[in-house]
Every structure is written in C-alpha cells, then in structure tokens.
Protein backbone atom coordinates (compact mmCIF):
# COMPACT_ATOMS: atom_id res chain seq x y z
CA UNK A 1 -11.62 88.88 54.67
CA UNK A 2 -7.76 87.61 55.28
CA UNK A 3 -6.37 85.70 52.86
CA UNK A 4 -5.01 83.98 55.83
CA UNK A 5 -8.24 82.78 56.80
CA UNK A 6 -9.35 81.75 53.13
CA UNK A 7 -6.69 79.41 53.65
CA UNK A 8 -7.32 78.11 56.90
CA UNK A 9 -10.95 77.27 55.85
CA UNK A 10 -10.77 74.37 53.69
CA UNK A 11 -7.79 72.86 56.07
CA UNK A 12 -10.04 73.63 59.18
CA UNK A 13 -12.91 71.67 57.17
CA UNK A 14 -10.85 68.93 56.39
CA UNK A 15 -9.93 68.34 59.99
CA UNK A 16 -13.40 68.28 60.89
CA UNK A 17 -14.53 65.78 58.16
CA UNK A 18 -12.36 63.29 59.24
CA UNK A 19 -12.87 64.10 62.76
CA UNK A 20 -16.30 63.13 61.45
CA UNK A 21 -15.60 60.12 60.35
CA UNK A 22 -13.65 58.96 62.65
CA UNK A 23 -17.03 59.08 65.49
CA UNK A 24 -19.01 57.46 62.89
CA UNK A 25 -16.93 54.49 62.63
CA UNK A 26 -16.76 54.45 66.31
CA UNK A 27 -20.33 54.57 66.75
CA UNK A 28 -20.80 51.95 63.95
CA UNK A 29 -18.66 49.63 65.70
CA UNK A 30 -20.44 50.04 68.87
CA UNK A 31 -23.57 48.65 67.43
C-alpha cells in the first residue's frame, strides 16, 4: 500500500461523513 493513500483515507472519509450529513439534514428538513 502507498503511504500516500493511507493518508488520503481518513481525509477521503471525512469528506464523505459530512457529505453525509449534510443529505440527512436536507432530507430531515424536507419532512
């Protein structure tokens, strides 16, 4: 594995979670 990679993971996972989070509170407010 790339240490380049083991680096990207967590920020790639990060981006995600509060890409997340942001469609949850958009489908919240919806309803």
């Amino acid at each position: 594995m790339i240490p380049k990679d083991s680096a990207v993971v967590p920020v790639v996972q990060e981006f995600y979670a509060s890409l997340w989070d942001q469609e949850s509170r958009k489908v919240e407010g919806r309803t």
